[in-house]
N, C-alpha and C. Protein backbone atom coordinates (compact mmCIF):
# COMPACT_ATOMS: atom_id res chain seq x y z
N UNK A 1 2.31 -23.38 12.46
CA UNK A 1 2.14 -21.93 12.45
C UNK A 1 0.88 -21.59 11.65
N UNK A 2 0.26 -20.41 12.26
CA UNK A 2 -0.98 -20.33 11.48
C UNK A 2 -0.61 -19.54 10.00
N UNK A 3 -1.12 -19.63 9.22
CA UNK A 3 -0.96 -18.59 7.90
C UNK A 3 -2.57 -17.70 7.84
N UNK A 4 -2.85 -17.68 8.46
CA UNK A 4 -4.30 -16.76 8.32
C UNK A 4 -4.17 -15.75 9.28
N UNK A 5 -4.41 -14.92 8.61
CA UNK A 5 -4.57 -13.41 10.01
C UNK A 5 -6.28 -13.55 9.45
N UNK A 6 -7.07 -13.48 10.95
CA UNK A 6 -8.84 -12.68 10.49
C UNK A 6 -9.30 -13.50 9.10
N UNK A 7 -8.98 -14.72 8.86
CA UNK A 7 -9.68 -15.20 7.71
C UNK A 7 -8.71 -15.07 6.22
N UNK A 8 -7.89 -14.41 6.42
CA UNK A 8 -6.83 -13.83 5.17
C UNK A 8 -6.01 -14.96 4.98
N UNK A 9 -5.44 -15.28 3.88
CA UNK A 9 -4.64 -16.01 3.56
C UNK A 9 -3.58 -15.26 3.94
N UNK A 10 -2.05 -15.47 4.14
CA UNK A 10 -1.19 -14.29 4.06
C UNK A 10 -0.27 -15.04 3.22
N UNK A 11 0.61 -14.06 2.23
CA UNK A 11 1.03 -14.45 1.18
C UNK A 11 2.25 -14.60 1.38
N UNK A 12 3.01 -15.75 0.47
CA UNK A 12 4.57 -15.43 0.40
C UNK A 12 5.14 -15.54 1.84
N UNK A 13 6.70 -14.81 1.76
CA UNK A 13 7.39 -14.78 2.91
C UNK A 13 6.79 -14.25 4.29
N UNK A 14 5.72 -13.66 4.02
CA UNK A 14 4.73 -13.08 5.49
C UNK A 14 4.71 -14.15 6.33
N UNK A 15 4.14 -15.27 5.58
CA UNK A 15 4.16 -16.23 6.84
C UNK A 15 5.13 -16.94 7.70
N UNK A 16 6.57 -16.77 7.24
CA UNK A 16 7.72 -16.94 8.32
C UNK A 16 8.41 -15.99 8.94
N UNK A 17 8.24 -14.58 8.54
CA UNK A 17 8.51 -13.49 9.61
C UNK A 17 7.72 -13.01 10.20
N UNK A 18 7.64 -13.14 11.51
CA UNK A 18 7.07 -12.58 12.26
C UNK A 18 6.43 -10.99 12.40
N UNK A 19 7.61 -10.13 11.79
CA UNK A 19 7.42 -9.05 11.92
C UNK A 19 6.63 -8.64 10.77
N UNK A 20 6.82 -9.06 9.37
CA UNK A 20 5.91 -9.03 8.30
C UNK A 20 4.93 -9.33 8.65
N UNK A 21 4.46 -10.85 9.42
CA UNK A 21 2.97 -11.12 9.53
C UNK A 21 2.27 -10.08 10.33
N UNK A 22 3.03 -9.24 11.10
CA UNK A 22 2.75 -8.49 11.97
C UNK A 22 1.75 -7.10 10.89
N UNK A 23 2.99 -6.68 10.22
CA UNK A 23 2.64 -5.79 8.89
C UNK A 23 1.78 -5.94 8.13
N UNK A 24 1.13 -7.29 7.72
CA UNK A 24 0.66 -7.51 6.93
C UNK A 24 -1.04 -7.64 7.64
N UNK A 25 -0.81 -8.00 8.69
CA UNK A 25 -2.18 -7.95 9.36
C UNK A 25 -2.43 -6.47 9.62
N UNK A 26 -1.41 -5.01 10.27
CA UNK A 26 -1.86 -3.81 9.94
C UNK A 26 -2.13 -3.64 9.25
N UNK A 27 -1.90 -3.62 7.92
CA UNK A 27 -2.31 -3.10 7.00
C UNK A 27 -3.44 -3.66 6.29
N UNK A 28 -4.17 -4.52 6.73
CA UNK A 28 -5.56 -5.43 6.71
C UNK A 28 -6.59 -4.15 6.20
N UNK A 29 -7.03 -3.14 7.14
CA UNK A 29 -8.02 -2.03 6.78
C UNK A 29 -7.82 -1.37 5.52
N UNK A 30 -6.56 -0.97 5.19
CA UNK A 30 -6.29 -0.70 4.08
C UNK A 30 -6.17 -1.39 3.08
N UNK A 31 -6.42 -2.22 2.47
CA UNK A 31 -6.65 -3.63 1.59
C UNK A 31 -8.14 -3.62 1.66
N UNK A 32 -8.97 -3.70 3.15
CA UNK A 32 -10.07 -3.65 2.77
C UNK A 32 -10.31 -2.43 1.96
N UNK A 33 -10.70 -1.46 2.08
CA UNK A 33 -10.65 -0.08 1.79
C UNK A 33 -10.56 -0.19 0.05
N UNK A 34 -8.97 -0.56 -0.06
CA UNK A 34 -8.94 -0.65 -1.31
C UNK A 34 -9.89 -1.39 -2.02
N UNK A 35 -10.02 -2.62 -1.55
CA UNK A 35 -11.13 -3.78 -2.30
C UNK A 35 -12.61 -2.71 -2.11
N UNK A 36 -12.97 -2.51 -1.65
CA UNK A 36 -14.43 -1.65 -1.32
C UNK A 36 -14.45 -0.43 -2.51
N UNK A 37 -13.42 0.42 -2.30
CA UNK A 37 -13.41 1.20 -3.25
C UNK A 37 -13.35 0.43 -4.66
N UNK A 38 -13.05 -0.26 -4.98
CA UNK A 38 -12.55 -1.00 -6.70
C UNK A 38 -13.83 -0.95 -7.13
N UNK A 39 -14.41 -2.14 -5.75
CA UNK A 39 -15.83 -2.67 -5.88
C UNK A 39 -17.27 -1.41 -6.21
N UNK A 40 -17.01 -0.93 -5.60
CA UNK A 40 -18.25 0.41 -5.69
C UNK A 40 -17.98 1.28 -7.01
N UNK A 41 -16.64 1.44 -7.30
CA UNK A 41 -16.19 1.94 -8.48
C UNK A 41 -16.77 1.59 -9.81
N UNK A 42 -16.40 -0.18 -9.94
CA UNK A 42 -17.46 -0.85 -10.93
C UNK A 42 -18.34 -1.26 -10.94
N UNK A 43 -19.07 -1.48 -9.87
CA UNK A 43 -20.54 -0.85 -9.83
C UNK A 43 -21.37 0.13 -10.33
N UNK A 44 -20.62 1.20 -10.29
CA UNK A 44 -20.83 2.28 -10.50
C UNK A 44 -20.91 2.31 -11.90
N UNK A 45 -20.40 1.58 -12.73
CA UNK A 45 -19.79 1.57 -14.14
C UNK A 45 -18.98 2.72 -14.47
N UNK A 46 -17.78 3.07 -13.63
CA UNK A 46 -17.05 4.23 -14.40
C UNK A 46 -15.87 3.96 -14.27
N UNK A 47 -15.21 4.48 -14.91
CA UNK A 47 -13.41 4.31 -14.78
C UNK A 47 -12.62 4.99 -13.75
N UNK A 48 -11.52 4.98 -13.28
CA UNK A 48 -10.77 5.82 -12.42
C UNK A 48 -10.54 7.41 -13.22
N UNK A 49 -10.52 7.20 -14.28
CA UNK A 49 -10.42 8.47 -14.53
C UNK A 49 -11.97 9.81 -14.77
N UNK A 50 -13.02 8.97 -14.48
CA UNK A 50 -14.39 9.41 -14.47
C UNK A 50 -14.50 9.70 -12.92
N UNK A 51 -14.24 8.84 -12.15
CA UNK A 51 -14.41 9.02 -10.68
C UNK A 51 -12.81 10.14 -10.26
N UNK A 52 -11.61 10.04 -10.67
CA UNK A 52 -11.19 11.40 -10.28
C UNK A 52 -12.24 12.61 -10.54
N UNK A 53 -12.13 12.90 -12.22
CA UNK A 53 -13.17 13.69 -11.96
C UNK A 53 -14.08 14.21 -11.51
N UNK A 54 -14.89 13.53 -11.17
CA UNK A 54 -16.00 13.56 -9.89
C UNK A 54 -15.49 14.02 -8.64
N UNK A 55 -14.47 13.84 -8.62
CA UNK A 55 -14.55 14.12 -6.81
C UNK A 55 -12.84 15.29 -6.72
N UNK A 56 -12.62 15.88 -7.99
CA UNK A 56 -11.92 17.19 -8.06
C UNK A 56 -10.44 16.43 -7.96
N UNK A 57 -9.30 15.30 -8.41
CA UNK A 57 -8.13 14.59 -8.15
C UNK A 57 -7.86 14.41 -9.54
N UNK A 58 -6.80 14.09 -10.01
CA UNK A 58 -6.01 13.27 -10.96
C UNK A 58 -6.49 11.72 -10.65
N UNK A 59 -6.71 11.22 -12.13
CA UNK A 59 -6.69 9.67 -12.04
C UNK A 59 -5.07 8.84 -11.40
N UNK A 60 -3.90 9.50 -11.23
CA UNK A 60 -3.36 8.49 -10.67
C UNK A 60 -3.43 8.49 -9.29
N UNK A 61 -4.34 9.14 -8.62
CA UNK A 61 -4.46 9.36 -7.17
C UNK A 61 -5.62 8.76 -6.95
N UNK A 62 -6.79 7.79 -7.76
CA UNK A 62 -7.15 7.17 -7.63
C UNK A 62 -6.54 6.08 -7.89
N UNK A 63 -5.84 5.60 -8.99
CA UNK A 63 -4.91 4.45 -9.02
C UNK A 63 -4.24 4.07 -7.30
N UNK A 64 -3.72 5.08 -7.09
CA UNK A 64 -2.68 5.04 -5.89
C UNK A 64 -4.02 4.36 -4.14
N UNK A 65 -5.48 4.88 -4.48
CA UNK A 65 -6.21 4.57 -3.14
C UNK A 65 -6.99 3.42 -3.79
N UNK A 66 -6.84 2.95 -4.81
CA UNK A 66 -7.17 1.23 -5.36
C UNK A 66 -6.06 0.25 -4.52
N UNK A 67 -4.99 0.62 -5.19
CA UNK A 67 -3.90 0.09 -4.70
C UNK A 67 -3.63 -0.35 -3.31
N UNK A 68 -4.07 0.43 -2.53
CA UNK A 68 -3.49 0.61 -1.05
C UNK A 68 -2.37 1.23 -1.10
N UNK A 69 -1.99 2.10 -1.69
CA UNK A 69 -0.67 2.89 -1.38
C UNK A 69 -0.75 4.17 -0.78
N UNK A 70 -1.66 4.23 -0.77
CA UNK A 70 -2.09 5.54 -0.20
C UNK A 70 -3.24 5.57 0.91
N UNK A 71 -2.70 6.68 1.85
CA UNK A 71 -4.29 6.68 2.54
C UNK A 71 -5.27 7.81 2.52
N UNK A 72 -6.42 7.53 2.07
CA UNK A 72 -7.09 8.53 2.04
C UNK A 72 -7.41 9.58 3.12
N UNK A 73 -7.78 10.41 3.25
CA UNK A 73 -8.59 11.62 4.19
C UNK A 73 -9.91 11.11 4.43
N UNK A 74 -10.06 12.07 5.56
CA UNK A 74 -11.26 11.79 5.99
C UNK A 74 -12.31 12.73 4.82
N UNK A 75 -12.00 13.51 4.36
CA UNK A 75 -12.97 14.95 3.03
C UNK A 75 -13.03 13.54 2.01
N UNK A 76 -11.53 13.53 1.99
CA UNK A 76 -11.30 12.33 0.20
C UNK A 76 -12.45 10.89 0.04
N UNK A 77 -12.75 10.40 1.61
CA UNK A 77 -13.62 9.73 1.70
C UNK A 77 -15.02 9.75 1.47
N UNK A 78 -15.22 10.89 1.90
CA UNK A 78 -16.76 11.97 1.75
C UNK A 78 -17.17 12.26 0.47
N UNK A 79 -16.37 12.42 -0.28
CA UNK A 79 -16.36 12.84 -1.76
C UNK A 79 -16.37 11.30 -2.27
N UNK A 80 -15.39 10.58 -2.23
CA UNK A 80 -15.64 9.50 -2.92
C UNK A 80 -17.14 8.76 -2.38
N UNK A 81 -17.53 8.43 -1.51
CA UNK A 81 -18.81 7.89 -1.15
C UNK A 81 -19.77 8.91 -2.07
N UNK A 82 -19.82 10.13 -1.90
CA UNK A 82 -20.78 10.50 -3.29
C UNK A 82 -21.17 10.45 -4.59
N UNK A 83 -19.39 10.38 -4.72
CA UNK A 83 -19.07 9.95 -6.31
C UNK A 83 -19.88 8.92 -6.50
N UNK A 84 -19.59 7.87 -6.04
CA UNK A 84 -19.96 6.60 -6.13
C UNK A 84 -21.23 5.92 -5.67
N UNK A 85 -22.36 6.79 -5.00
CA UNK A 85 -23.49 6.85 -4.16
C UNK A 85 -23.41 5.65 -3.40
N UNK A 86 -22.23 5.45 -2.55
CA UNK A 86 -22.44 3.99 -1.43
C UNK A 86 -21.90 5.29 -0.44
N UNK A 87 -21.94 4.30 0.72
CA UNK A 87 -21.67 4.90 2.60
C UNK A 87 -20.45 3.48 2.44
N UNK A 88 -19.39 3.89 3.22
CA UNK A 88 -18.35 2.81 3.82
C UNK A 88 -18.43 2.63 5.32
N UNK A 89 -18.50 1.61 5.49
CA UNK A 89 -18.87 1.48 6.60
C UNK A 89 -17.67 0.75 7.17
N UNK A 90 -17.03 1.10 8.05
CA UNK A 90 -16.07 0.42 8.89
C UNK A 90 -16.16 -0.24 10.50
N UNK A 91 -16.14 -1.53 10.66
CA UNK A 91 -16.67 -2.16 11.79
C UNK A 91 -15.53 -2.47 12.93
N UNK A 92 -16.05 -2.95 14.03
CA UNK A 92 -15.19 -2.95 14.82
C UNK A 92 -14.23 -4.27 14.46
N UNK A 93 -14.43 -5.01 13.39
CA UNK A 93 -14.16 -6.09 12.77
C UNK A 93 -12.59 -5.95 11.91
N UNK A 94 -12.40 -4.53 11.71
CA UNK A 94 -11.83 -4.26 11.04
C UNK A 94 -11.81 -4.60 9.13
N UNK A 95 -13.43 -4.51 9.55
CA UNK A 95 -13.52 -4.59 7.77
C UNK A 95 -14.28 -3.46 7.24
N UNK A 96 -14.17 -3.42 5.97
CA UNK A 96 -14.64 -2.26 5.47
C UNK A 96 -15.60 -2.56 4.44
N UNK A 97 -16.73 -2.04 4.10
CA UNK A 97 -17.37 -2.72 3.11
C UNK A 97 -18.80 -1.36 2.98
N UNK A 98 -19.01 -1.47 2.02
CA UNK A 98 -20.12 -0.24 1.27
C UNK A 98 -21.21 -0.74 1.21
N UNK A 99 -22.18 0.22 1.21
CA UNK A 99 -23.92 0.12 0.69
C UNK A 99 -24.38 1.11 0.23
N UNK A 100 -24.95 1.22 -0.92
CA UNK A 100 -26.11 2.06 -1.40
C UNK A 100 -26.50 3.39 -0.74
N UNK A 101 -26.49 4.02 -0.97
CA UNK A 101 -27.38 5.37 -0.28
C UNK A 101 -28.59 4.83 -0.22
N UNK A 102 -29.19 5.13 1.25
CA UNK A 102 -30.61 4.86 1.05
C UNK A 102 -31.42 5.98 0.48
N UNK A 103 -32.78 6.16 0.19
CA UNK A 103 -33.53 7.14 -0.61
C UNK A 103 -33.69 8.12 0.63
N UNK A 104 -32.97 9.42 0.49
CA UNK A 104 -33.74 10.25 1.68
C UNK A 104 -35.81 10.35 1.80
N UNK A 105 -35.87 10.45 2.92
CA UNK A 105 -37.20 10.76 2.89
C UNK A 105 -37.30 11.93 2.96
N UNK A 106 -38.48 12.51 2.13
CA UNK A 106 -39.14 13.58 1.22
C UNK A 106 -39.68 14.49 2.15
């Protein structure tokens, strides 16, 4: 039996139920997401409770879209990419991953 969904390890009991592995591969985008956001976050050098601020939320509602427990909005996304000056980019790959704002031209 394979234990990899897309390159992922899958953890624990996922890999003998079927229906978990099933779950666990949906919920793949959201894991990315989360990892992307963490990542751009400390980059950024700020805390969850600096980046609520920024983008008008309570810090445990950033806790909660670190996590993957939550899913963000399409606004909540918009705001956080500013906060944080990256673009998320989501591929047909189903991965998610950030870059830099480029410099507008003048």
């Amino acid at each position: 039996m394979d234990h990899e969904i897309a390159g992922e390890e899958v953890p624990g009991n996922f890999k003998e139920e079927p229906g978990l592995r099933e779950e666990w591969g949906a919920q793949r985008p959201l894991r990315e997401l989360s990892v992307a956001l963490v990542r751009a976050r400390l980059a950024a050098g700020i805390s969850q409770t600096e980046l609520a601020r920024r983008i008008g939320v309570k810090q445990p509602m950033i806790a909660r879209l670190e996590a993957g427990s939550e899913i963000p909005k399409v606004d909540t996304l918009m705001r956080l990419a500013k906060a944080l000056g990256v673009d998320f980019t989501i591929t047909a790959g189903d991965t998610i991953e950030t870059q830099p704002h480029k410099a507008e031209a003048a």
